[in-house]
N, C-alpha and C. Protein backbone atom coordinates (compact mmCIF):
# COMPACT_ATOMS: atom_id res chain seq x y z
N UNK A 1 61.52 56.84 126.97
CA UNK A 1 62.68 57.49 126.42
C UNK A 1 63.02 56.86 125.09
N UNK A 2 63.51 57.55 124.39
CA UNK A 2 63.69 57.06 122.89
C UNK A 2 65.16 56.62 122.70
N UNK A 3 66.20 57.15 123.85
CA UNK A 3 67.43 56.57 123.84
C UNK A 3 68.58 57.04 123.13
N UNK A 4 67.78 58.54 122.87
CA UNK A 4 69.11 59.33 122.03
C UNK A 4 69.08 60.80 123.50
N UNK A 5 70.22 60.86 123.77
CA UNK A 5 70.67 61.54 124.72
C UNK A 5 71.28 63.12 123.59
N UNK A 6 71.08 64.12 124.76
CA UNK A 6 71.35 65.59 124.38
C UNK A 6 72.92 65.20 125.05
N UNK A 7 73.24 66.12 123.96
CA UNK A 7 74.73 66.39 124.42
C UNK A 7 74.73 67.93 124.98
N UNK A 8 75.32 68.04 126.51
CA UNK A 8 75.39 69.70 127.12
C UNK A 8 76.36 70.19 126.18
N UNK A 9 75.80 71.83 125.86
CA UNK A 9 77.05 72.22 125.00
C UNK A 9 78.52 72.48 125.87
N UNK A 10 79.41 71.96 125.35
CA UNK A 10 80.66 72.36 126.16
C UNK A 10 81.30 73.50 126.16
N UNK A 11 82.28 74.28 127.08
CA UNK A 11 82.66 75.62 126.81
C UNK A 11 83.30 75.70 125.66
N UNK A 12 84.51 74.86 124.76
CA UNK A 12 84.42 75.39 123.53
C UNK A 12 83.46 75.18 122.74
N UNK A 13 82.85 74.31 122.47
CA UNK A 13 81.38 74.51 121.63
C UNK A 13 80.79 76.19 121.74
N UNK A 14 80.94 76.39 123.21
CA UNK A 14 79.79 77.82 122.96
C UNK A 14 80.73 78.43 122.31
N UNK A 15 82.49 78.82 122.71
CA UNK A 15 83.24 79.84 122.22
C UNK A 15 82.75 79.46 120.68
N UNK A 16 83.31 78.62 119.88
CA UNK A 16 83.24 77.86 118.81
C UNK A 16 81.96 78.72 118.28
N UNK A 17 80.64 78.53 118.77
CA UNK A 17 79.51 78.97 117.93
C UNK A 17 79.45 80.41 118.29
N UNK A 18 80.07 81.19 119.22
CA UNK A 18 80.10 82.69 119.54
C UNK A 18 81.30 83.23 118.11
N UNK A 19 82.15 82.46 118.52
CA UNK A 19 83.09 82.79 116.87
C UNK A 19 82.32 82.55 115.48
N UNK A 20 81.62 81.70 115.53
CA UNK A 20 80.78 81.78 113.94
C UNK A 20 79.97 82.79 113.87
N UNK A 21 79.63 82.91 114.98
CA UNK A 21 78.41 84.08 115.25
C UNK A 21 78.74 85.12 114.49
N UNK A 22 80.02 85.38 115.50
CA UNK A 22 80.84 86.65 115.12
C UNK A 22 81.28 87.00 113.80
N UNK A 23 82.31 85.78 113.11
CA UNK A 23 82.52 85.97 111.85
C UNK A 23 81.48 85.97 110.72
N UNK A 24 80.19 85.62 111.09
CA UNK A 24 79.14 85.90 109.96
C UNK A 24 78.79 86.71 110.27
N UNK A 25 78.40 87.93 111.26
CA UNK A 25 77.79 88.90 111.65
C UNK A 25 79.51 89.83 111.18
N UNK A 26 80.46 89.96 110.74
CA UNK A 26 81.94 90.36 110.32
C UNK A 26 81.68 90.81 108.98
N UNK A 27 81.27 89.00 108.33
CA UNK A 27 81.48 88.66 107.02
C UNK A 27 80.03 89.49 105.51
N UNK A 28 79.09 89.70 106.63
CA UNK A 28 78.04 90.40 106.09
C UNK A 28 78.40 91.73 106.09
N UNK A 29 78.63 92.30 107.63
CA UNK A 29 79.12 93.85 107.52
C UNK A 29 79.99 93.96 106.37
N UNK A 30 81.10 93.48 106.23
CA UNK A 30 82.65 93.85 105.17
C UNK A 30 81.68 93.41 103.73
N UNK A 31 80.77 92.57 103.59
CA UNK A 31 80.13 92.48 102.20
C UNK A 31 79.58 93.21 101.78
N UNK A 32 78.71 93.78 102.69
CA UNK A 32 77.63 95.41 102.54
C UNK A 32 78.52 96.32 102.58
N UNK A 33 79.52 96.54 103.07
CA UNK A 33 80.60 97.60 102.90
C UNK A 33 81.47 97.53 101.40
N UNK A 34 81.44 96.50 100.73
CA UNK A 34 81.63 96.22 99.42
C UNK A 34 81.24 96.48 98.44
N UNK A 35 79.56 96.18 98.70
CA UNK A 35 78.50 96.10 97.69
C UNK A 35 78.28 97.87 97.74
N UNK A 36 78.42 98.62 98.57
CA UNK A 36 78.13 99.60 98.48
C UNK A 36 78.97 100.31 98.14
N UNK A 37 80.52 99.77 97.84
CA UNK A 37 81.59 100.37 96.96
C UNK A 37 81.68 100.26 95.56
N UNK A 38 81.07 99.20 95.22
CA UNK A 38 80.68 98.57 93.96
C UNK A 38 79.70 99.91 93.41
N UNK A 39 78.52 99.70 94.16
CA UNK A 39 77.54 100.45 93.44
C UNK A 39 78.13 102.27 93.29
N UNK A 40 78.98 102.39 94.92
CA UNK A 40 79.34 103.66 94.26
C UNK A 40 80.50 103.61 93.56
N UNK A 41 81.10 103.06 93.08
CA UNK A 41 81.85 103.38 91.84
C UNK A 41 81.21 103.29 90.42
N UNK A 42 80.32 102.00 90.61
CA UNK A 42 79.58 102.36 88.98
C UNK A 42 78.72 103.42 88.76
N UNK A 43 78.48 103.67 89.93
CA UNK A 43 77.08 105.30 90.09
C UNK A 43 78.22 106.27 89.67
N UNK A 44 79.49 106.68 90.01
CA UNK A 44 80.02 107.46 89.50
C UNK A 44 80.40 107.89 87.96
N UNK A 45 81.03 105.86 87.59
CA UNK A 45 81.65 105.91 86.81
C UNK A 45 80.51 106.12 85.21
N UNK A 46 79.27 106.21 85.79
CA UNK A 46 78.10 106.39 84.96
C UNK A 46 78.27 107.19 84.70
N UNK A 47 77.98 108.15 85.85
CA UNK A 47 77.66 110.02 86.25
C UNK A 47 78.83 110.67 85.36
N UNK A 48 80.20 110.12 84.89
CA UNK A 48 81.14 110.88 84.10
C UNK A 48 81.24 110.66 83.16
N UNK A 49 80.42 109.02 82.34
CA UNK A 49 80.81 108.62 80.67
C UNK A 49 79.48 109.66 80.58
N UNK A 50 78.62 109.61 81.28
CA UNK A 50 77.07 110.42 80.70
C UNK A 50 77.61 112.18 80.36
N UNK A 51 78.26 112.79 81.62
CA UNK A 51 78.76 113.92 81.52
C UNK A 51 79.63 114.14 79.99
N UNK A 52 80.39 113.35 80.06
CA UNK A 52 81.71 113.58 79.12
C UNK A 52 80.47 113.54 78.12
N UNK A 53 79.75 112.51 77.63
CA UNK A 53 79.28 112.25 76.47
C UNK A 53 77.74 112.95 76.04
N UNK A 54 77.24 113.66 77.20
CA UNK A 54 76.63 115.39 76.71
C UNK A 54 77.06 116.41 76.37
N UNK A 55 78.49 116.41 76.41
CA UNK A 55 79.39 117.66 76.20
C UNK A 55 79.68 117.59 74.61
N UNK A 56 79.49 116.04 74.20
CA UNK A 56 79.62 116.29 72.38
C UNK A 56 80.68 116.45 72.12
N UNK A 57 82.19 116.05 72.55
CA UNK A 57 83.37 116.40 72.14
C UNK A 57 83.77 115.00 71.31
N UNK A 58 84.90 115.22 70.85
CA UNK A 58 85.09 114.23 69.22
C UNK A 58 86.04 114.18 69.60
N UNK A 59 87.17 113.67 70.09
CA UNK A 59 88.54 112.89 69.55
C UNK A 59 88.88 113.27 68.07
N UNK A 60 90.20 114.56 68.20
CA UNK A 60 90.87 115.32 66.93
C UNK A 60 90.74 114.10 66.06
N UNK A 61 90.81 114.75 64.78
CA UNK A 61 91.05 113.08 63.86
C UNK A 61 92.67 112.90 63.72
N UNK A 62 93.27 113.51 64.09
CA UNK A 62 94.79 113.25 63.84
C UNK A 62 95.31 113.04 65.33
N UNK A 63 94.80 113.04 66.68
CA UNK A 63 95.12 112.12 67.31
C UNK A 63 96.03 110.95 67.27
N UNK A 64 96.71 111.26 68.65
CA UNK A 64 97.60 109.45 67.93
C UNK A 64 96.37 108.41 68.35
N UNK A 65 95.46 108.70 69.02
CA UNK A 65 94.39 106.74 69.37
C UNK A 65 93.25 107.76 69.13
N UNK A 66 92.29 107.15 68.90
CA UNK A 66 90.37 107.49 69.08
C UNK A 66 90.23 108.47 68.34
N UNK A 67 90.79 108.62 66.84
CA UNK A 67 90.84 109.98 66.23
C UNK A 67 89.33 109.51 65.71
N UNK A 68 87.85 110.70 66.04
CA UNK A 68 86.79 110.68 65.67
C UNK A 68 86.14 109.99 66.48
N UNK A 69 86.45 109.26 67.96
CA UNK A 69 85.65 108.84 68.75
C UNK A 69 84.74 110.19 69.33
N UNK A 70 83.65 109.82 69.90
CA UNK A 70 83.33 110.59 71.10
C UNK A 70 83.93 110.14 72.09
N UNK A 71 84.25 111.60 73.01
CA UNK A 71 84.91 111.43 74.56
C UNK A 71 83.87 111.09 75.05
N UNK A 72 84.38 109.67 76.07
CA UNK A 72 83.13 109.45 76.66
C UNK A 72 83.75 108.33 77.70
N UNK A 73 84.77 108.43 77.72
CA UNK A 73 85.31 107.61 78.51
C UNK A 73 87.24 108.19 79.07
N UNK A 74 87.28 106.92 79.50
CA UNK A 74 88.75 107.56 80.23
C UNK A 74 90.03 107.60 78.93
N UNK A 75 90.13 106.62 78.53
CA UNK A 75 91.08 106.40 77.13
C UNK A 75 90.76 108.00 76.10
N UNK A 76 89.30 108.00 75.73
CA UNK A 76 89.42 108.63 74.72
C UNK A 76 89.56 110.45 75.45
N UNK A 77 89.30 110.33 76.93
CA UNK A 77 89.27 111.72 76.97
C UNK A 77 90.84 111.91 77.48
N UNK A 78 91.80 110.77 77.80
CA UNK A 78 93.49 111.14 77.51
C UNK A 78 93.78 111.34 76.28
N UNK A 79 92.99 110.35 75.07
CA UNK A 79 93.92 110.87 74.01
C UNK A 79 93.28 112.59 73.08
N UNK A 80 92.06 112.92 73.99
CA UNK A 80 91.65 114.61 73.67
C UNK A 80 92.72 115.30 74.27
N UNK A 81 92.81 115.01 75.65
CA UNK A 81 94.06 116.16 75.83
C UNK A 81 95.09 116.05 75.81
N UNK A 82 95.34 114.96 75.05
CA UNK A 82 96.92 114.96 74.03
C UNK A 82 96.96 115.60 72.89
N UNK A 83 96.06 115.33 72.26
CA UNK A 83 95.96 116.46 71.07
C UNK A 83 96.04 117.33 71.00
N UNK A 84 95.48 118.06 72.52
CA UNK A 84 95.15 119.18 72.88
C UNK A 84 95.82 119.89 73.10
N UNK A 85 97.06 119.30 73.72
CA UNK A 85 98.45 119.89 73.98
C UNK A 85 99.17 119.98 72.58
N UNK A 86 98.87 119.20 71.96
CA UNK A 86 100.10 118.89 70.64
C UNK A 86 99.35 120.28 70.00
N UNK A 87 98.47 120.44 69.55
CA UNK A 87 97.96 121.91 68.90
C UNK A 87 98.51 122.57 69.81
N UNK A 88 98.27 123.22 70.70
CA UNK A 88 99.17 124.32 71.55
C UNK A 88 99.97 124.00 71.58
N UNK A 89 100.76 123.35 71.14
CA UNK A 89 102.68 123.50 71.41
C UNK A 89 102.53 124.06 69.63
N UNK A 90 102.06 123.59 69.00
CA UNK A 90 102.27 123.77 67.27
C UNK A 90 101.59 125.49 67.56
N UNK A 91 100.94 126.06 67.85
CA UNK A 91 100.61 127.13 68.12
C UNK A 91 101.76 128.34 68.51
N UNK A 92 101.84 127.66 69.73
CA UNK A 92 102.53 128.78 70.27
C UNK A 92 104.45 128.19 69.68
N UNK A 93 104.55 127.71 69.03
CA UNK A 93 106.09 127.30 68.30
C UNK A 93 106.73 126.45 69.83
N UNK A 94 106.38 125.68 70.16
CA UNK A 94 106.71 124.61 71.33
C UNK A 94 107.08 125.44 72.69
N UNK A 95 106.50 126.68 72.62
CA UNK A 95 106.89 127.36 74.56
C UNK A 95 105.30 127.06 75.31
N UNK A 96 105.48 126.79 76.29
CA UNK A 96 104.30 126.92 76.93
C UNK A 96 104.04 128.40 78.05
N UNK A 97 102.73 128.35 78.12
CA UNK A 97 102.03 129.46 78.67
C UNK A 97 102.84 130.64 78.96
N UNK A 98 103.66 129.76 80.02
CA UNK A 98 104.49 130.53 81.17
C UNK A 98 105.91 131.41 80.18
N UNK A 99 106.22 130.81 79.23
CA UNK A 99 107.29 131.06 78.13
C UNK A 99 106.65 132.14 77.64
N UNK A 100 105.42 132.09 77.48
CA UNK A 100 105.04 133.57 76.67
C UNK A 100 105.04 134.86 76.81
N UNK A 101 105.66 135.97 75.93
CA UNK A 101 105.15 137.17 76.52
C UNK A 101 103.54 137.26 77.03
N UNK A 102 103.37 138.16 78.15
CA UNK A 102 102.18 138.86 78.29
C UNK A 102 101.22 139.34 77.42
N UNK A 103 101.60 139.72 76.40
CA UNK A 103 100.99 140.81 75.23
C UNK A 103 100.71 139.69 74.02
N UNK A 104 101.68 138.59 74.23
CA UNK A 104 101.83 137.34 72.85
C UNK A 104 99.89 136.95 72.66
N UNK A 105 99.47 137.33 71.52
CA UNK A 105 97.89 136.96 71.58
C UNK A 105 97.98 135.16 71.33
N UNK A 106 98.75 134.58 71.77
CA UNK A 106 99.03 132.90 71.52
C UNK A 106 98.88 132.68 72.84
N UNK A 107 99.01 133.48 73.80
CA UNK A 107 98.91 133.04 75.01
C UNK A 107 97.39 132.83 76.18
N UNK A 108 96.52 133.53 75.24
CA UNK A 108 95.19 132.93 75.72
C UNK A 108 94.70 131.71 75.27
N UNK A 109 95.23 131.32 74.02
CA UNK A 109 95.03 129.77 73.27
C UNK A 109 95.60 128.76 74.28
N UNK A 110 96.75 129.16 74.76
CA UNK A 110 97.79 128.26 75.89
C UNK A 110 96.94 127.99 77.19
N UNK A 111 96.24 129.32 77.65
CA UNK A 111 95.92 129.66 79.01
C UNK A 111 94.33 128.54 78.40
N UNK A 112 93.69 128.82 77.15
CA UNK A 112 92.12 127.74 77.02
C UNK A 112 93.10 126.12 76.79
N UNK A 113 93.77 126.12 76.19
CA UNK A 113 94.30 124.44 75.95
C UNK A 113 94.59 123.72 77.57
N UNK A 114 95.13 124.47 78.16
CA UNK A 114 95.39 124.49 79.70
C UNK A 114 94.19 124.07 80.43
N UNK A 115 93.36 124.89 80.21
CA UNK A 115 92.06 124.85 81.63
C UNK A 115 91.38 123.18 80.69
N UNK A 116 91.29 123.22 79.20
CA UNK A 116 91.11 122.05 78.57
C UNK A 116 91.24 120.78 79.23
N UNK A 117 92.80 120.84 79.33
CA UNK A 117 93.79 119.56 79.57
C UNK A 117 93.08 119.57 80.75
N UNK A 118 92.98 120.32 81.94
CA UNK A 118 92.80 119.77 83.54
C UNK A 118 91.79 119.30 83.38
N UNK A 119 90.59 119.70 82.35
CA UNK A 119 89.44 119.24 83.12
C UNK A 119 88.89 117.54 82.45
N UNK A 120 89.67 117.67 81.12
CA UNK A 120 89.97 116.14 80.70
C UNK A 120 90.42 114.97 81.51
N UNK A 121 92.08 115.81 82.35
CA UNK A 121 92.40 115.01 82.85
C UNK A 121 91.68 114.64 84.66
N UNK A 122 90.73 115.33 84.94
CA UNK A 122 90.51 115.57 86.13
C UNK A 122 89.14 114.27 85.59
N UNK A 123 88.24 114.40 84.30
CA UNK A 123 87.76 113.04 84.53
C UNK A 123 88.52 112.02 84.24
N UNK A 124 89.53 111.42 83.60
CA UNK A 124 90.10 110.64 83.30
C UNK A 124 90.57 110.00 85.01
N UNK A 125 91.18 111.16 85.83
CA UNK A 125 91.19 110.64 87.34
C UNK A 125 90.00 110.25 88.17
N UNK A 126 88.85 110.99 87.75
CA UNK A 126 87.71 110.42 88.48
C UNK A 126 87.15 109.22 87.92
N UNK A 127 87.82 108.88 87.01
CA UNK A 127 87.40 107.21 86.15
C UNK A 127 88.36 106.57 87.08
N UNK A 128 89.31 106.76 87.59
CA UNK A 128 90.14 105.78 87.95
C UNK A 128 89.87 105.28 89.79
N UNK A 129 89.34 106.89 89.77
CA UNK A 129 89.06 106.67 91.56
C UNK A 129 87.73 105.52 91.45
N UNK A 130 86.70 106.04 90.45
CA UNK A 130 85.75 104.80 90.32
C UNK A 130 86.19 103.56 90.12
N UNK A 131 87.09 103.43 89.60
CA UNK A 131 87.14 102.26 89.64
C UNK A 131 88.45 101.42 90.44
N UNK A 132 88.54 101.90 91.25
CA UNK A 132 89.13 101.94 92.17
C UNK A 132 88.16 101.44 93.44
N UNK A 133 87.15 102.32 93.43
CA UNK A 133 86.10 101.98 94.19
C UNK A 133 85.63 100.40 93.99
N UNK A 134 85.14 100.30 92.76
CA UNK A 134 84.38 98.99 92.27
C UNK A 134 85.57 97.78 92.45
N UNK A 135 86.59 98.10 92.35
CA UNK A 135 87.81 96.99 92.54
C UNK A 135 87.84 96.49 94.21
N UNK A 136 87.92 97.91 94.38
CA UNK A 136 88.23 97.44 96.10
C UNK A 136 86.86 97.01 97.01
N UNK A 137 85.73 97.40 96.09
CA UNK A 137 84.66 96.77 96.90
C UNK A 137 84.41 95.43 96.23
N UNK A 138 84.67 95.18 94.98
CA UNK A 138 84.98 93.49 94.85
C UNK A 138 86.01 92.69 95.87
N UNK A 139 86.72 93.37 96.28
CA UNK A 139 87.86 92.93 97.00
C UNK A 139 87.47 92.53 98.75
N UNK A 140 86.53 93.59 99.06
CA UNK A 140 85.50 93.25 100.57
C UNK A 140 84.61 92.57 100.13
N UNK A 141 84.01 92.56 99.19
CA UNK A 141 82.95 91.33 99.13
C UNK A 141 83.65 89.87 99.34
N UNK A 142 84.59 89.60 98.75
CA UNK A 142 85.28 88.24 98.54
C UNK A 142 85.90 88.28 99.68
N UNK A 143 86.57 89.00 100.68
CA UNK A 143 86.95 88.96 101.80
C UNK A 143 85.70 88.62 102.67
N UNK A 144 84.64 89.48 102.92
CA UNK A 144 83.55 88.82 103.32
C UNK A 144 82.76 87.41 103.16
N UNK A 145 82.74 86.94 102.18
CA UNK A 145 82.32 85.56 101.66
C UNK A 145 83.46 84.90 102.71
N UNK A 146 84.46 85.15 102.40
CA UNK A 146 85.66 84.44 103.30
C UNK A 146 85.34 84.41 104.71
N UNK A 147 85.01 85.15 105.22
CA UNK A 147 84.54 84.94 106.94
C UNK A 147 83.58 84.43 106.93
N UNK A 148 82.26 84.54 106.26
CA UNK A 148 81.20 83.57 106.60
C UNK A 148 82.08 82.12 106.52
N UNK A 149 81.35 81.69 108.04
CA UNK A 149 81.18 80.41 108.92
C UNK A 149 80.93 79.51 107.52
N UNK A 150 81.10 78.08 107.27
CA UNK A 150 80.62 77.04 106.86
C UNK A 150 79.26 77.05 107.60
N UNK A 151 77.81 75.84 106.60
CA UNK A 151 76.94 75.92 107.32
C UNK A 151 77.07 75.12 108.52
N UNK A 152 75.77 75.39 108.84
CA UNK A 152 75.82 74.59 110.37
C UNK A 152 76.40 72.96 110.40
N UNK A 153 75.59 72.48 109.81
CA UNK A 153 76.30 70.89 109.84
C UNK A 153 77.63 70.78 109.42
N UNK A 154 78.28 71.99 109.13
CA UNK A 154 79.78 71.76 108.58
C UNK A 154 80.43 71.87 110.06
N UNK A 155 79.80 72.26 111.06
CA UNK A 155 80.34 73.14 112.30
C UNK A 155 79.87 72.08 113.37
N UNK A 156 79.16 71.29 113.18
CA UNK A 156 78.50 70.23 114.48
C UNK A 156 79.74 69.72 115.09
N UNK A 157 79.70 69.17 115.77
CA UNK A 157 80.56 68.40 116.65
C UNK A 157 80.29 67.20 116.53
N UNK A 158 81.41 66.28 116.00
CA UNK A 158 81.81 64.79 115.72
C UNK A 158 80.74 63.91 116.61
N UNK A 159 80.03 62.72 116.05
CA UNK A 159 79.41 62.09 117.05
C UNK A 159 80.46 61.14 118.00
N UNK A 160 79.90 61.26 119.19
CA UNK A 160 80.80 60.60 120.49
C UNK A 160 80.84 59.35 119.90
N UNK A 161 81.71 58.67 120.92
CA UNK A 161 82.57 57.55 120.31
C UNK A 161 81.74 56.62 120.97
N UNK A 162 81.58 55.65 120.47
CA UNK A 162 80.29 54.18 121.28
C UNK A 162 81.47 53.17 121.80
């Protein structure tokens, strides 16, 4: 015999290593549930600067911000359909759509500045849900890191007392 004795594991020892078990088998799931929020928000938030920025649109130059940018992002495609509005109000003498006669030929300019604005602002919201995504799956990753267990030797059990 060499004179080093096994220690039986004791019942909290097993609970103890069934809980590490658990929280690293937790801490991986909620990380992969992260990482895959991450990637889909930047897969999105790709999929809409690429969109916006095949469409070839310019930021008015008299814009109040990004006058002569390309839209191609969330900033510059709010300050397109600000502009966008400010010409249709200067158009139609400050009434909107609904203010107009029927017959007023200013009121199909209102009804295109309109469908304009939503679809500006509809990516400007899908920039935000992306990144929304990528935030909150940074947010499970680091929650995950947090449940992984310390390593093993951080977790041993104190040597007995001589």
């Amino acid at each position: 015999m060499s004179g080093d004795t096994a220690v039986a594991p004791t019942p909290a020892g097993a609970a103890a290593a069934h809980a590490a078990h658990r929280n690293r088998l937790l801490g991986l799931l909620v990380i992969l549930a992260g990482a895959v929020m991450l990637l889909a928000g930047a897969t999105t938030w790709t999929m809409i600067r690429d969109q916006l920025a095949d469409e070839k649109i310019t930021v008015a130059e008299d814009a109040r911000w990004f006058g002569g940018d390309v839209v191609d992002g969330p900033l510059t495609a709010y300050a397109q359909a600000d502009i966008i509005n400010h010409h249709a109000m200067e158009a139609s003498g400050g009434r909107t759509y609904a203010e107009l006669d029927r017959e007023d030929p200013v009121r199909a300019t209102m009804m295109n500045a309109s469908f304009l604005r939503a679809s500006l602002f509809t990516s400007v919201l899908a920039f935000g849900v992306s990144a929304m995504a990528m935030g909150l799956g940074l947010v499970l990753v680091l929650i995950g890191w947090a449940l992984m267990p310390p390593g093993r030797a951080a977790t041993a059990p104190p040597p007995a007392a001589a």
